[in-house]
N, C-alpha and C. Protein backbone atom coordinates (compact mmCIF):
# COMPACT_ATOMS: atom_id res chain seq x y z
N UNK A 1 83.18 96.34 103.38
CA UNK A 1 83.09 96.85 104.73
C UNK A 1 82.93 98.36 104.68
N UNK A 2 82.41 99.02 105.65
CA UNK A 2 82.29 100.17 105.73
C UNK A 2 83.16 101.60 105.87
N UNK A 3 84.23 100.47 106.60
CA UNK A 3 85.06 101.67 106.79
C UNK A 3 86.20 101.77 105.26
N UNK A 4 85.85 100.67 104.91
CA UNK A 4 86.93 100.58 103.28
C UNK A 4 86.11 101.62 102.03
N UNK A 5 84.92 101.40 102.24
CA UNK A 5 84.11 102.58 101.56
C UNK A 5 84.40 103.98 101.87
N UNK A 6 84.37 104.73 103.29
CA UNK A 6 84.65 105.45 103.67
C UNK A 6 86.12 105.95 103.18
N UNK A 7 87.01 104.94 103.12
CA UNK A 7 88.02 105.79 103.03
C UNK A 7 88.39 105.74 101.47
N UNK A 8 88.04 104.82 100.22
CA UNK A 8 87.63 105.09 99.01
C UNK A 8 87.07 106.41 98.54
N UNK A 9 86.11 106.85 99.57
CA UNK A 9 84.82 107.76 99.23
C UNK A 9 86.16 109.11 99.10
N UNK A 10 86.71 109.17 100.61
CA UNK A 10 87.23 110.33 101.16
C UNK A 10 88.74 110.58 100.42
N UNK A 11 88.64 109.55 99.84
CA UNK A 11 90.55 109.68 98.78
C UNK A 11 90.36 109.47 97.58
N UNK A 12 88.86 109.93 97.27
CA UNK A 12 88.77 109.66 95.65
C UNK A 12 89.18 111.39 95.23
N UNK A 13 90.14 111.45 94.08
CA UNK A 13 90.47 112.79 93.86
C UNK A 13 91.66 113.20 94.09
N UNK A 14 92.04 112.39 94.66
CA UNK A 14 93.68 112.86 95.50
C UNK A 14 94.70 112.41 95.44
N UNK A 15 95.96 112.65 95.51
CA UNK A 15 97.26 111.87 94.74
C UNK A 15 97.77 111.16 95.97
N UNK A 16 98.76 110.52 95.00
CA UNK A 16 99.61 109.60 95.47
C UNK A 16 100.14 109.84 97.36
N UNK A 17 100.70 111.04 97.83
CA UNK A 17 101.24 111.37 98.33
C UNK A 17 99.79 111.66 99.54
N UNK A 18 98.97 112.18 99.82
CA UNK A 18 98.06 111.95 100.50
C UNK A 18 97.44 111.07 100.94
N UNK A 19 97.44 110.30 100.15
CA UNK A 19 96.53 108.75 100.59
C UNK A 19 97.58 108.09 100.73
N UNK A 20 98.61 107.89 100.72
CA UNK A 20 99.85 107.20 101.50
C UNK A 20 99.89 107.67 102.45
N UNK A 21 99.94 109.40 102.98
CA UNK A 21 100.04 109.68 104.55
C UNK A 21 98.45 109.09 105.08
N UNK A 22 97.68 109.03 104.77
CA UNK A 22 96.05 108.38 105.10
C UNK A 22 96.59 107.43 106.09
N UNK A 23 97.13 106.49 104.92
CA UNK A 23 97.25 105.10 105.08
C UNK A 23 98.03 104.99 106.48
N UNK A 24 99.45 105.92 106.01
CA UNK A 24 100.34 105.27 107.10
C UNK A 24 99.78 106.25 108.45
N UNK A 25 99.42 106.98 108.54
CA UNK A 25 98.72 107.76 109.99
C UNK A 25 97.48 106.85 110.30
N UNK A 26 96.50 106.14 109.55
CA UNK A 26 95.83 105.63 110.57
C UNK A 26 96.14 104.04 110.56
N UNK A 27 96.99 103.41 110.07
CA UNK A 27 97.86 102.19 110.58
C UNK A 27 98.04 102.46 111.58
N UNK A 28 99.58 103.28 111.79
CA UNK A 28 100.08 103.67 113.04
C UNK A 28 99.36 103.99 114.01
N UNK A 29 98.03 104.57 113.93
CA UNK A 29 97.12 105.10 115.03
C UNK A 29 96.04 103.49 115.77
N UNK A 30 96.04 103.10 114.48
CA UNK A 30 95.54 101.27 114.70
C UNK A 30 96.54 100.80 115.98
N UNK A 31 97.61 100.79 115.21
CA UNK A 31 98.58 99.99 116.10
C UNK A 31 98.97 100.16 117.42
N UNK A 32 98.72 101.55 117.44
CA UNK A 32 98.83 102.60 119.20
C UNK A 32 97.68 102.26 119.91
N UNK A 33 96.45 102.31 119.44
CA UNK A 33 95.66 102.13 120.25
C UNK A 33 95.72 100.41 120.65
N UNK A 34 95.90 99.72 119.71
CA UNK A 34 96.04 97.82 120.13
C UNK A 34 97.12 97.50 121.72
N UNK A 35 98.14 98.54 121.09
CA UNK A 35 99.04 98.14 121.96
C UNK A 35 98.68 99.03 123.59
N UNK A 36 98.34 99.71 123.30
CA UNK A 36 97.53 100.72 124.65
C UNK A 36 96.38 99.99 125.40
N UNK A 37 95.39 99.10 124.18
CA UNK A 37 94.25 98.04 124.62
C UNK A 37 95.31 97.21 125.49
N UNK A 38 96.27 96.31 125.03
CA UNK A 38 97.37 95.02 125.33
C UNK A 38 97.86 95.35 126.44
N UNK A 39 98.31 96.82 126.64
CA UNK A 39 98.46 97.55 128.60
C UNK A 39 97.84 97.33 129.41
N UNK A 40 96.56 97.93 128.85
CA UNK A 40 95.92 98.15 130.13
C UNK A 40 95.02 96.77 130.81
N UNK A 41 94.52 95.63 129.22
CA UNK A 41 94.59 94.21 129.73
C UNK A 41 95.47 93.60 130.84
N UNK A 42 96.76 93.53 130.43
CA UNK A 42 97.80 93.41 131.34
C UNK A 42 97.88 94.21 132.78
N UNK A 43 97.71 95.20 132.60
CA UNK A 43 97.20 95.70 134.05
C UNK A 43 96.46 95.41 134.87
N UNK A 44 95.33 95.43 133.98
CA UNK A 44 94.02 94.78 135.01
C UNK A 44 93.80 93.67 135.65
N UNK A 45 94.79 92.36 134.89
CA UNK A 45 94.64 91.44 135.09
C UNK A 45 95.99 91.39 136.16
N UNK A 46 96.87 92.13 136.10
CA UNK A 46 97.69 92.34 137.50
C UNK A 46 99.28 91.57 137.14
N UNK A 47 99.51 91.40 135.63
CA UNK A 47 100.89 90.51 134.83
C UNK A 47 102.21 91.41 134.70
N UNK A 48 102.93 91.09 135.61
CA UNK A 48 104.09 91.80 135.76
C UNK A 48 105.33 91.27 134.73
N UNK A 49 105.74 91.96 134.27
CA UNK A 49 107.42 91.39 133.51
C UNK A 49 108.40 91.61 134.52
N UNK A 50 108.89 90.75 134.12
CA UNK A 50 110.53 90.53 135.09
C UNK A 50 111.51 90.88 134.34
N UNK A 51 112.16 91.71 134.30
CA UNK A 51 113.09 92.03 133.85
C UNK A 51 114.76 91.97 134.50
N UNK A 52 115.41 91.41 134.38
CA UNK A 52 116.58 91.00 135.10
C UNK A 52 117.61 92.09 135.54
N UNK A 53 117.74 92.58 134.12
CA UNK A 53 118.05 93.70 133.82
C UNK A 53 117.77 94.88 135.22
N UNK A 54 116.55 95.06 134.83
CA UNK A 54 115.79 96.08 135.88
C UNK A 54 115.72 96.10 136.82
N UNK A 55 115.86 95.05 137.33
CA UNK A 55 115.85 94.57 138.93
C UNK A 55 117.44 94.86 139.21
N UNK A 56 117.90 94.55 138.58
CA UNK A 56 119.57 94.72 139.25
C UNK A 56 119.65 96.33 139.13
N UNK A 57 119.45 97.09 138.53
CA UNK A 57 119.60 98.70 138.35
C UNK A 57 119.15 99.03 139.52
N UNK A 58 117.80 99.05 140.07
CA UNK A 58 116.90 99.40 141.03
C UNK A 58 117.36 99.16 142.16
N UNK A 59 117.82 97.58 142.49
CA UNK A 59 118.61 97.28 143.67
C UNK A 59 119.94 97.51 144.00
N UNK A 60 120.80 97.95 142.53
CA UNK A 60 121.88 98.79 143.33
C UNK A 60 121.83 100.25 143.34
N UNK A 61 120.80 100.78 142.94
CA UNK A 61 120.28 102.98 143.18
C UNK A 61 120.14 102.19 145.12
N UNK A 62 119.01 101.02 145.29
CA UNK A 62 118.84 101.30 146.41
C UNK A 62 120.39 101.20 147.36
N UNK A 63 121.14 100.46 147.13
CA UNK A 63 122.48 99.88 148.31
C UNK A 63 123.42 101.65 148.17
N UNK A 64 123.05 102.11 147.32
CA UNK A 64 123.71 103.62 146.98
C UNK A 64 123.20 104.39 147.68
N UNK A 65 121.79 104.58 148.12
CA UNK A 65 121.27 105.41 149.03
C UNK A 65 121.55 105.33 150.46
């Protein structure tokens, strides 16, 4: 694949300690953007979570006001 070449090409020469931060910065940057894609799906399509939790917080700030 291309992008496995690319990053062969661009970490040939370089130690241990660089191409491990490579690795783990554009994982992590993989994974941010998936989960940012998985939002805004969920948004669009209009899928709310219920949270039980949350709902009870919210409705007693409001009986406080």
């Amino acid at each position: 694949m291309w992008f496995i070449e690319f990053f062969k090409k661009s970490l040939e020469g370089r130690g241990f300690y660089p191409t491990l931060m490579v690795i783990v910065s554009w994982t992590y940057a993989a994974v941010v953007v998936c989960i940012l894609l998985y939002q805004l799906f969920l948004y669009t399509l209009g899928i709310k979570y219920n949270n039980d939790a949350f709902g009870k917080e919210t409705s007693e700030k409001k009986k406080e006001q």
